[in-house]
C-alpha atoms as a PDB file:
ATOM      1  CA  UNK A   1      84.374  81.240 122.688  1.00  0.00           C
ATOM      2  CA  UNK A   2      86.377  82.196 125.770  1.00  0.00           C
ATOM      3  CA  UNK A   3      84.403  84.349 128.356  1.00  0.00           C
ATOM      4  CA  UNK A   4      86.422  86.940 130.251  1.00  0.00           C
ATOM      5  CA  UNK A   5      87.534  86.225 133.954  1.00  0.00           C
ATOM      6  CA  UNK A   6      86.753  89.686 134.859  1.00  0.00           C
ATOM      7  CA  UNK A   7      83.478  90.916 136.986  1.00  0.00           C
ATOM      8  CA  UNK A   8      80.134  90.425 134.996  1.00  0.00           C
ATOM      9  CA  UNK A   9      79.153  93.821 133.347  1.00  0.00           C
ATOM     10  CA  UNK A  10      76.515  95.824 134.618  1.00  0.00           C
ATOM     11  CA  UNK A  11      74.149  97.837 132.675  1.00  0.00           C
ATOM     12  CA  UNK A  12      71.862 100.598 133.884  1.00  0.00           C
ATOM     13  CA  UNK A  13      68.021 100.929 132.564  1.00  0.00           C
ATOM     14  CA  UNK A  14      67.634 102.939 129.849  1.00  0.00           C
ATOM     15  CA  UNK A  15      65.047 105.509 129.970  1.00  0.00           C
ATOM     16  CA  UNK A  16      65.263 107.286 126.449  1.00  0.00           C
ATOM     17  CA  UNK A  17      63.024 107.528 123.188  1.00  0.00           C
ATOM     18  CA  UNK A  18      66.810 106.641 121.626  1.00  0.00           C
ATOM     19  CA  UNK A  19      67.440 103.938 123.917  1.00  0.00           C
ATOM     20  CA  UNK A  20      69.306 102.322 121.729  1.00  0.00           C
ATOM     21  CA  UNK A  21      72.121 104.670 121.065  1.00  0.00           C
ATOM     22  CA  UNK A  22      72.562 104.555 125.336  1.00  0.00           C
ATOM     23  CA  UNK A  23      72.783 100.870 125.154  1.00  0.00           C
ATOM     24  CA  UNK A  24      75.523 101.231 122.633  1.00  0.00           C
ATOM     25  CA  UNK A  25      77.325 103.745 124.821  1.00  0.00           C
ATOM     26  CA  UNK A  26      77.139 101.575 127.789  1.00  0.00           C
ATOM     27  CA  UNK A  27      78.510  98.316 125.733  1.00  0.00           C
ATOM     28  CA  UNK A  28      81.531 100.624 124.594  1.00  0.00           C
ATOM     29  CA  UNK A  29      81.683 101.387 128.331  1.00  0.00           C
ATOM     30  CA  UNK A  30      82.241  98.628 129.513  1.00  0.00           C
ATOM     31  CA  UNK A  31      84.934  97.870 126.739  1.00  0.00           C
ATOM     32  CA  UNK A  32      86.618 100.413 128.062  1.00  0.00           C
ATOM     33  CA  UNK A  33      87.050  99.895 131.054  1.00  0.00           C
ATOM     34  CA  UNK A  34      87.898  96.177 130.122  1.00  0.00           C
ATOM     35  CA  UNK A  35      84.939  94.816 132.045  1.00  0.00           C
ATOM     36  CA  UNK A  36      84.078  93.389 128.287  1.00  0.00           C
ATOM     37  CA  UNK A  37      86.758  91.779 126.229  1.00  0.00           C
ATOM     38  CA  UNK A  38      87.497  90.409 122.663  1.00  0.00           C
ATOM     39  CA  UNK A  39      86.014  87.164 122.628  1.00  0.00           C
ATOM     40  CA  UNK A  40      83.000  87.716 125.585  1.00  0.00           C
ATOM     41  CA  UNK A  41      79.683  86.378 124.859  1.00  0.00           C
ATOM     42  CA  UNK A  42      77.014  88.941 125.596  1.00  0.00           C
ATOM     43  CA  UNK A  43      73.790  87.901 127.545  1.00  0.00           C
ATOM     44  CA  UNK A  44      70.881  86.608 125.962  1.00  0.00           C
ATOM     45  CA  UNK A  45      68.545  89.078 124.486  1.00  0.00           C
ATOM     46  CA  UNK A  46      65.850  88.551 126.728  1.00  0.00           C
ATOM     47  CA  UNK A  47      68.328  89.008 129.748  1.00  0.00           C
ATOM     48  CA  UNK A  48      70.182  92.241 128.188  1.00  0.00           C
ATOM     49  CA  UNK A  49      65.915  93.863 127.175  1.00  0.00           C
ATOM     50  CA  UNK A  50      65.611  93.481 131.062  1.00  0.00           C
ATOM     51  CA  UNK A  51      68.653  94.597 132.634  1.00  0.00           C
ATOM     52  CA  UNK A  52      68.297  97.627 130.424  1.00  0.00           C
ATOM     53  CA  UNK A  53      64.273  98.067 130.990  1.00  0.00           C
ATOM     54  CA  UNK A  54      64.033  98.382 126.891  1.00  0.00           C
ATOM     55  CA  UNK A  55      61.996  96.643 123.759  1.00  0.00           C
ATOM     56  CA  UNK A  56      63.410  93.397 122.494  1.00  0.00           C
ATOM     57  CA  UNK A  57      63.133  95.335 118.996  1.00  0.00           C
ATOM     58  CA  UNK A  58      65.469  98.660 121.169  1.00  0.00           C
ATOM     59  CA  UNK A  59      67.589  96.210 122.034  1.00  0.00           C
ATOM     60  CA  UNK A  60      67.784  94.882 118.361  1.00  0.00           C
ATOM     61  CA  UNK A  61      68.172  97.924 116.873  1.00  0.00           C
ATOM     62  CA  UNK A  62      71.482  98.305 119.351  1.00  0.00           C
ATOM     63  CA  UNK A  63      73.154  95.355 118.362  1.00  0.00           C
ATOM     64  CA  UNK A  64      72.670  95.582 114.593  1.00  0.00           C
ATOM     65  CA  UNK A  65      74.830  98.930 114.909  1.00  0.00           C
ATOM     66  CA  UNK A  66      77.384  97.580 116.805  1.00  0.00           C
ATOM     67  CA  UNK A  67      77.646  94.902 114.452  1.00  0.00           C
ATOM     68  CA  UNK A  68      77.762  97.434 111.565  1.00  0.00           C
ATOM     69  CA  UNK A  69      80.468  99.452 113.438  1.00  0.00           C
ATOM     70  CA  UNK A  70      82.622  96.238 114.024  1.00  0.00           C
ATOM     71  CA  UNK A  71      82.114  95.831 117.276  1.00  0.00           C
ATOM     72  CA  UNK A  72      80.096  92.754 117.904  1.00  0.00           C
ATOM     73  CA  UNK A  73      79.311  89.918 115.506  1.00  0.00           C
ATOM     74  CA  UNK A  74      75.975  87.315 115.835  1.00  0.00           C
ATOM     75  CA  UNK A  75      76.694  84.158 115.619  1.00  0.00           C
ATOM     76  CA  UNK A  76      73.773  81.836 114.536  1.00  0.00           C
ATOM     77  CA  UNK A  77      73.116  78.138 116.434  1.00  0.00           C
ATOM     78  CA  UNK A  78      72.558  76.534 119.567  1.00  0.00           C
ATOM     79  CA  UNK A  79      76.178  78.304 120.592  1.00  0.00           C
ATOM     80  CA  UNK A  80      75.329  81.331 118.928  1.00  0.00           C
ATOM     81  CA  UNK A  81      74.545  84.898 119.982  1.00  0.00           C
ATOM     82  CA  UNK A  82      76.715  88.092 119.830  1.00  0.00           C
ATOM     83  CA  UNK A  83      79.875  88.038 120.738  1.00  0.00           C
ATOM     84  CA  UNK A  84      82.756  90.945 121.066  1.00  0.00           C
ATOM     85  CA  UNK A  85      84.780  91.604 117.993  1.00  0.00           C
ATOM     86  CA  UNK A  86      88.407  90.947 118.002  1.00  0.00           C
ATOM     87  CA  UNK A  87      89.896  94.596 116.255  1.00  0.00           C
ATOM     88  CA  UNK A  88      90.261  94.312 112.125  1.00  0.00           C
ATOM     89  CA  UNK A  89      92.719  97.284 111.174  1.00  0.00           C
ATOM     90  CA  UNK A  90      91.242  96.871 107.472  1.00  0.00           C
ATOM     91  CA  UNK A  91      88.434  98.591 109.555  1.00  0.00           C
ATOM     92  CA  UNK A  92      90.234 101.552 110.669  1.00  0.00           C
ATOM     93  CA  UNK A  93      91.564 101.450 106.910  1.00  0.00           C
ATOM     94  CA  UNK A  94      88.437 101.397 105.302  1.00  0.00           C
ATOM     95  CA  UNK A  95      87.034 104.291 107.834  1.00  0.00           C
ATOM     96  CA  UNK A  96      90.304 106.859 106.841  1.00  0.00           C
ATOM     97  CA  UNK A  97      89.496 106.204 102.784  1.00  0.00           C
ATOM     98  CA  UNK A  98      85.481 107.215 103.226  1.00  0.00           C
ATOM     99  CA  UNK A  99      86.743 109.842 105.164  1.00  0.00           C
ATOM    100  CA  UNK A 100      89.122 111.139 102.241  1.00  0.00           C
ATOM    101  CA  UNK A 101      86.616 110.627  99.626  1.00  0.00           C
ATOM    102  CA  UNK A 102      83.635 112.361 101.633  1.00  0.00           C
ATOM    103  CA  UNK A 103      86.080 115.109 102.580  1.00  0.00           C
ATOM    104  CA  UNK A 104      88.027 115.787  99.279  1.00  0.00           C
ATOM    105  CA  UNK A 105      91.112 115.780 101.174  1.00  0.00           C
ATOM    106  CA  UNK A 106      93.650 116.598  98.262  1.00  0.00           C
ATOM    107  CA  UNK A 107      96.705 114.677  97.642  1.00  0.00           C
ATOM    108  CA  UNK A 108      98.890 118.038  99.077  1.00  0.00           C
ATOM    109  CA  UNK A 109      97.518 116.645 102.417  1.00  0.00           C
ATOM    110  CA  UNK A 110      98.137 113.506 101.973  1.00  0.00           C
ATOM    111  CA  UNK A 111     102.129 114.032 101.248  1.00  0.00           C
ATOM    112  CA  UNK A 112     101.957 116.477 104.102  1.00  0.00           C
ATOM    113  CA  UNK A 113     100.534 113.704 106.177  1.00  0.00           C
ATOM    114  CA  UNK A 114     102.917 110.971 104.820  1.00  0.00           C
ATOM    115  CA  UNK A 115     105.769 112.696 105.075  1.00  0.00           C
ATOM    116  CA  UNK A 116     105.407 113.414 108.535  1.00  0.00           C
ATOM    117  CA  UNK A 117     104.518 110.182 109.753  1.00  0.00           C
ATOM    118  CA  UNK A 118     107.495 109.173 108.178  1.00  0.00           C
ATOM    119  CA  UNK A 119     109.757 110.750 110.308  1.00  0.00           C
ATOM    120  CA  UNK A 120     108.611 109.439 113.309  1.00  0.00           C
ATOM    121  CA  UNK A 121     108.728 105.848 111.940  1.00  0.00           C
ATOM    122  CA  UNK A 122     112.167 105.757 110.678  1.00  0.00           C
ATOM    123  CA  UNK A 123     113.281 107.402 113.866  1.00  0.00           C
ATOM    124  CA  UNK A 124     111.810 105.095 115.883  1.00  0.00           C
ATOM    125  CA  UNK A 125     112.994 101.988 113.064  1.00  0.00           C
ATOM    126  CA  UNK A 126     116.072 103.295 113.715  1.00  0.00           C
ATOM    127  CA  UNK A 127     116.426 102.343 117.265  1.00  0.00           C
ATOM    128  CA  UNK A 128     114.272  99.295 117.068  1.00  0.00           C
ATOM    129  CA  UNK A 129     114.437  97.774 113.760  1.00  0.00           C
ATOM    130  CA  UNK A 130     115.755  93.983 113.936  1.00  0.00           C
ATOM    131  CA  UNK A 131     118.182  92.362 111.426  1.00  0.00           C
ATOM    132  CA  UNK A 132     115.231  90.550 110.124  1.00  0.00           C
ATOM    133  CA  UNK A 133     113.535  93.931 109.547  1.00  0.00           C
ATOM    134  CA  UNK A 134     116.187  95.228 107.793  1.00  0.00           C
ATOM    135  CA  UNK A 135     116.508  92.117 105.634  1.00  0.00           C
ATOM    136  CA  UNK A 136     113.268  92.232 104.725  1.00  0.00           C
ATOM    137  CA  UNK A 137     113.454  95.830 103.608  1.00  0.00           C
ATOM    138  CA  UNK A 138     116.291  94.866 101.384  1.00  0.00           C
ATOM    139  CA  UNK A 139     114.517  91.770  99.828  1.00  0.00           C
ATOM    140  CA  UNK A 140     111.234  94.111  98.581  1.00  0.00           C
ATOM    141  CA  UNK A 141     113.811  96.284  97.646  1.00  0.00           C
ATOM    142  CA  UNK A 142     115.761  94.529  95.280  1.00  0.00           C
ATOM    143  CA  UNK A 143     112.041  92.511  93.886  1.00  0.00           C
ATOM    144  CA  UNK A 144     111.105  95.870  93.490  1.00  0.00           C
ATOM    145  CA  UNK A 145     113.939  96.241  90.757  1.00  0.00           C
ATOM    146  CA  UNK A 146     112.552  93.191  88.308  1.00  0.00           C
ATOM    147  CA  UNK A 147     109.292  94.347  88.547  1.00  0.00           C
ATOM    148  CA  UNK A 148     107.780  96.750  85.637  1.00  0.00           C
ATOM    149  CA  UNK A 149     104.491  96.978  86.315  1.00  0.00           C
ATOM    150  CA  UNK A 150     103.142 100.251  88.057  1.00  0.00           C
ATOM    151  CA  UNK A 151     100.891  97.583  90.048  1.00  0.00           C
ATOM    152  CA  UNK A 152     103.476  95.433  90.555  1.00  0.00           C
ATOM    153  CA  UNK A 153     105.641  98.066  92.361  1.00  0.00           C
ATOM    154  CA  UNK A 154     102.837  99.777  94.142  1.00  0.00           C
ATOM    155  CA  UNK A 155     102.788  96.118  95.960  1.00  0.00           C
ATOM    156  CA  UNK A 156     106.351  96.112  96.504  1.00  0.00           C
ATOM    157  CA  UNK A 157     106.365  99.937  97.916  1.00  0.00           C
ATOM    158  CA  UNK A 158     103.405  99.020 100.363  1.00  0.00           C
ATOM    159  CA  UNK A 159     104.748  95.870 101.454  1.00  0.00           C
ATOM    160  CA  UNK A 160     107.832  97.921 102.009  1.00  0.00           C
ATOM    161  CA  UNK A 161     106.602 100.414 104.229  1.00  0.00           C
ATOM    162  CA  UNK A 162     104.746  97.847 106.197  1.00  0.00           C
ATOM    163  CA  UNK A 163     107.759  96.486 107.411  1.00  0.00           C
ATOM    164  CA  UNK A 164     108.790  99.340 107.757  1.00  0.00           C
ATOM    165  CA  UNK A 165     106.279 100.476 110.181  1.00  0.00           C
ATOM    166  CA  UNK A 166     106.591  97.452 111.578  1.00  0.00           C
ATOM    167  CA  UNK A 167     110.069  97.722 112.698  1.00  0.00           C
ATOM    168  CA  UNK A 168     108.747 100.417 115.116  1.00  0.00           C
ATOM    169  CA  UNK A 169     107.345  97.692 117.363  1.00  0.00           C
ATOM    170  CA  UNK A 170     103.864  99.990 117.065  1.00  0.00           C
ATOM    171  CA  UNK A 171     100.856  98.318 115.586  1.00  0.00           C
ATOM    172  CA  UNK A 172      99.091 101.887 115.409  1.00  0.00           C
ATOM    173  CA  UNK A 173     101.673 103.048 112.637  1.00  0.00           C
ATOM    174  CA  UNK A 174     101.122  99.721 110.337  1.00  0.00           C
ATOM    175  CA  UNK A 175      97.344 101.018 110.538  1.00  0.00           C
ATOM    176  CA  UNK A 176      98.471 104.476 109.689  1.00  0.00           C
ATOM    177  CA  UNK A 177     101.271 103.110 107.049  1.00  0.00           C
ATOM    178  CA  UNK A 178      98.215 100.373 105.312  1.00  0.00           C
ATOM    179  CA  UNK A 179      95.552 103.593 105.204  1.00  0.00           C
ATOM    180  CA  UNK A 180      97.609 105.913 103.803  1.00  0.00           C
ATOM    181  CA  UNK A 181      98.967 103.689 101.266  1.00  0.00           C
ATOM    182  CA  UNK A 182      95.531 102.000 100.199  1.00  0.00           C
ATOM    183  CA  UNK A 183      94.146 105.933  99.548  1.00  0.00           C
ATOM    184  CA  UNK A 184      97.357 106.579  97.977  1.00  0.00           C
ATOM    185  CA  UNK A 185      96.840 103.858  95.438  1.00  0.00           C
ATOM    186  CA  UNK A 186      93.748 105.724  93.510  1.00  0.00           C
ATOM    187  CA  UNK A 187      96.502 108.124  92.118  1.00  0.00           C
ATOM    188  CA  UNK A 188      98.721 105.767  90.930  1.00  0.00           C
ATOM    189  CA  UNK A 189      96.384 103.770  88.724  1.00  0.00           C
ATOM    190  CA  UNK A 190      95.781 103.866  85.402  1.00  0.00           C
ATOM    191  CA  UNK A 191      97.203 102.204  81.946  1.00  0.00           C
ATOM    192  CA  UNK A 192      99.334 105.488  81.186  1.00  0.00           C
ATOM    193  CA  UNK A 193     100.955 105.619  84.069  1.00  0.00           C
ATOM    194  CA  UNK A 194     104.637 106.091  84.474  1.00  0.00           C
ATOM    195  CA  UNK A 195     106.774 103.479  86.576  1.00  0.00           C
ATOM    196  CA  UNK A 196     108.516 105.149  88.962  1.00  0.00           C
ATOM    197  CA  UNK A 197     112.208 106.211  88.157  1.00  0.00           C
ATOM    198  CA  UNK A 198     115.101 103.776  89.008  1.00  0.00           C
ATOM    199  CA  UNK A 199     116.452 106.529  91.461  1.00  0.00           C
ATOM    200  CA  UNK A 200     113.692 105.988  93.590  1.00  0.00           C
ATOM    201  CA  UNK A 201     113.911 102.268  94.297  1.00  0.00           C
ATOM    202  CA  UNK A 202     117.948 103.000  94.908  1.00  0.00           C
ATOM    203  CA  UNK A 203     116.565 105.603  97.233  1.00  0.00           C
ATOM    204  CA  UNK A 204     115.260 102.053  99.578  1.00  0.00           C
ATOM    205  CA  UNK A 205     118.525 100.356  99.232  1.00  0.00           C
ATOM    206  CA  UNK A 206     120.287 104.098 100.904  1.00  0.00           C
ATOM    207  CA  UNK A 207     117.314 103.908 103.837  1.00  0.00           C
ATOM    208  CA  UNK A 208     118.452 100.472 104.664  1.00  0.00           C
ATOM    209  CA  UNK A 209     121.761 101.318 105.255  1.00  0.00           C
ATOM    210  CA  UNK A 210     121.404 104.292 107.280  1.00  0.00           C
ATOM    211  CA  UNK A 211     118.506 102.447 109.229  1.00  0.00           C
ATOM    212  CA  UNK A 212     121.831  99.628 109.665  1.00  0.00           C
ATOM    213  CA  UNK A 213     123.751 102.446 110.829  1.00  0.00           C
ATOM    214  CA  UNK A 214     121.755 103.235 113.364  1.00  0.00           C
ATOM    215  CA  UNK A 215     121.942 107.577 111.723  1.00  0.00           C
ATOM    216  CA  UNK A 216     118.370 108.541 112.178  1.00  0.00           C
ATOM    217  CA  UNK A 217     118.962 112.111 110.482  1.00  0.00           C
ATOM    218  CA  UNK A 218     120.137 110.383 107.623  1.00  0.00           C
ATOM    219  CA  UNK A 219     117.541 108.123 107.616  1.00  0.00           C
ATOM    220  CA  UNK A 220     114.786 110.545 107.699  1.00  0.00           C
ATOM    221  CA  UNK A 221     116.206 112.772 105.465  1.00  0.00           C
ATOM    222  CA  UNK A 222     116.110 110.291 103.078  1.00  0.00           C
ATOM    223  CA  UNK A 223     112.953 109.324 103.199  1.00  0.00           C
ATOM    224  CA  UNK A 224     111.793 112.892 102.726  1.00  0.00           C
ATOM    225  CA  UNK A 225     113.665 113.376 100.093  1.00  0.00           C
ATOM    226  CA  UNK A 226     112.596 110.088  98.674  1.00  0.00           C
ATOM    227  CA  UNK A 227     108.696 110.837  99.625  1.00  0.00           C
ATOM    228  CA  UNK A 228     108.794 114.562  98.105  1.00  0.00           C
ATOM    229  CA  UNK A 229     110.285 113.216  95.048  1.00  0.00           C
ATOM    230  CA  UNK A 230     107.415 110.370  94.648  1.00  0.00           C
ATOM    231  CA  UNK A 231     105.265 113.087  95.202  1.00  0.00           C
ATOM    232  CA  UNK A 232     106.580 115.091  92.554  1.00  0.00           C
ATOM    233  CA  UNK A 233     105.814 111.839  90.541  1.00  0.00           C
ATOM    234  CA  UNK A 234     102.396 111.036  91.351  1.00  0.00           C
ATOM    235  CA  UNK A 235     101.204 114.795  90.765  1.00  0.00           C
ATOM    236  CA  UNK A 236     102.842 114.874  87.068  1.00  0.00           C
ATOM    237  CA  UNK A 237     100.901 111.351  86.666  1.00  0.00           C
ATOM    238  CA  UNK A 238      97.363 112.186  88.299  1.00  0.00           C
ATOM    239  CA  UNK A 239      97.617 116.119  86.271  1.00  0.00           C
ATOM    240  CA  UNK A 240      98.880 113.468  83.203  1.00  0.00           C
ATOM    241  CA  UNK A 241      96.049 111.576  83.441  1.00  0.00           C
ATOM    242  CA  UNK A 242      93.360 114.126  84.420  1.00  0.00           C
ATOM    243  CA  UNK A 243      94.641 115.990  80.964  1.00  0.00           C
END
């Protein structure tokens, strides 16, 4: 693994009965400020339990939660030891679903949510979207027709709106786009439920062309429509279902 060119980090003794949430704090430091990188070996245990003046088992106890929070892995061997975590989105993903399910946030939220996220990506897709993106868009759209499966097209409609998000040249909306669409798929499971409505999947070809035209109002008013009227769907499905 690559070390970073940057000055060594330096860590401060801890004197704490938690030491090792202050260790933690001090490695996330000194990702921060870019001092640690992606990739960086940290120091040995036995170096690290003296530069911070803590237990070996402190010190432990540190780098099992930053391993559990994704932000250091251990590599076994004689080239082992823990190293810096490159970033995993499914992370972030995985955080925003426990964070729906422990908070019953209810699906009014989530549309509200959606829909305005929306309208910042296609604006933005608008100006930045490439011919290839736009391709692409039209290619899920039209496999989105032959498909009859609700699965089936819940693949198609994320894999849309990836691309989508990705034509904003902003990894932080894919993230956004992938979370929202993963917690969105728990209401649209189920062997009763409906496919959605020809009118919709038109609704994708109509997006592509006003993304083509370069009309952002068009674009996102669209998409709204589109969104409230999936919506719509989903709640007649999941109150369907719940009946």
């Amino acid at each position: 693994m690559a070390t970073s060119s940057l000055a060594k980090p330096s860590f401060a003794p801890v004197k704490t009965r938690r030491a090792f949430e202050v260790i933690c704090e001090q490695i996330r430091s000194q990702l921060a400020a870019g001092t640690l990188k992606a990739g960086d070996k940290l120091p040995a245990e036995r170096e690290l339990a003296v530069e911070f003046q803590v237990s070996r088992s402190a010190l432990r106890e540190a780098l099992r939660s930053l391993e559990v929070a994704g932000i250091i892995r251990n590599v076994k061997g004689t080239k082992g030891g823990a190293f810096v975590q490159t970033a995993e989105p499914d992370r972030i993903v995985q955080a925003m679903q426990d964070y729906v399910h422990l908070g019953d946030i209810s699906l009014g939220e989530l549309t509200e949510a959606r829909i305005a996220l929306q309208d910042i990506i296609v604006r933005l897709a608008c100006e930045r979207a490439t011919e290839k993106d736009l391709a692409d868009l039209e290619i899920i759209a039209e496999r989105t027709k032959r498909e009859t499966s609700v699965e089936a097209r819940y693949h198609c409609a994320a894999e849309y709106y990836g691309v989508l998000a990705r034509a904003t040249k902003n990894r932080i909306f894919g993230i956004f786009v992938d979370s929202l669409s993963t917690i969105l798929h728990e209401f649209v499971q189920g062997p009763d439920y409906e496919t959605l409505q020809q009118s919709l999947i038109e609704s994708r070809f109509k997006l592509v062309r006003h993304l083509r035209a370069k009309d952002s109002e068009a674009a996102v008013a669209e998409m709204r429509k589109h969104l409230e009227r999936v919506h719509r769907h989903v709640r007649k499905n999941s109150k369907a279902a719940k009946g």
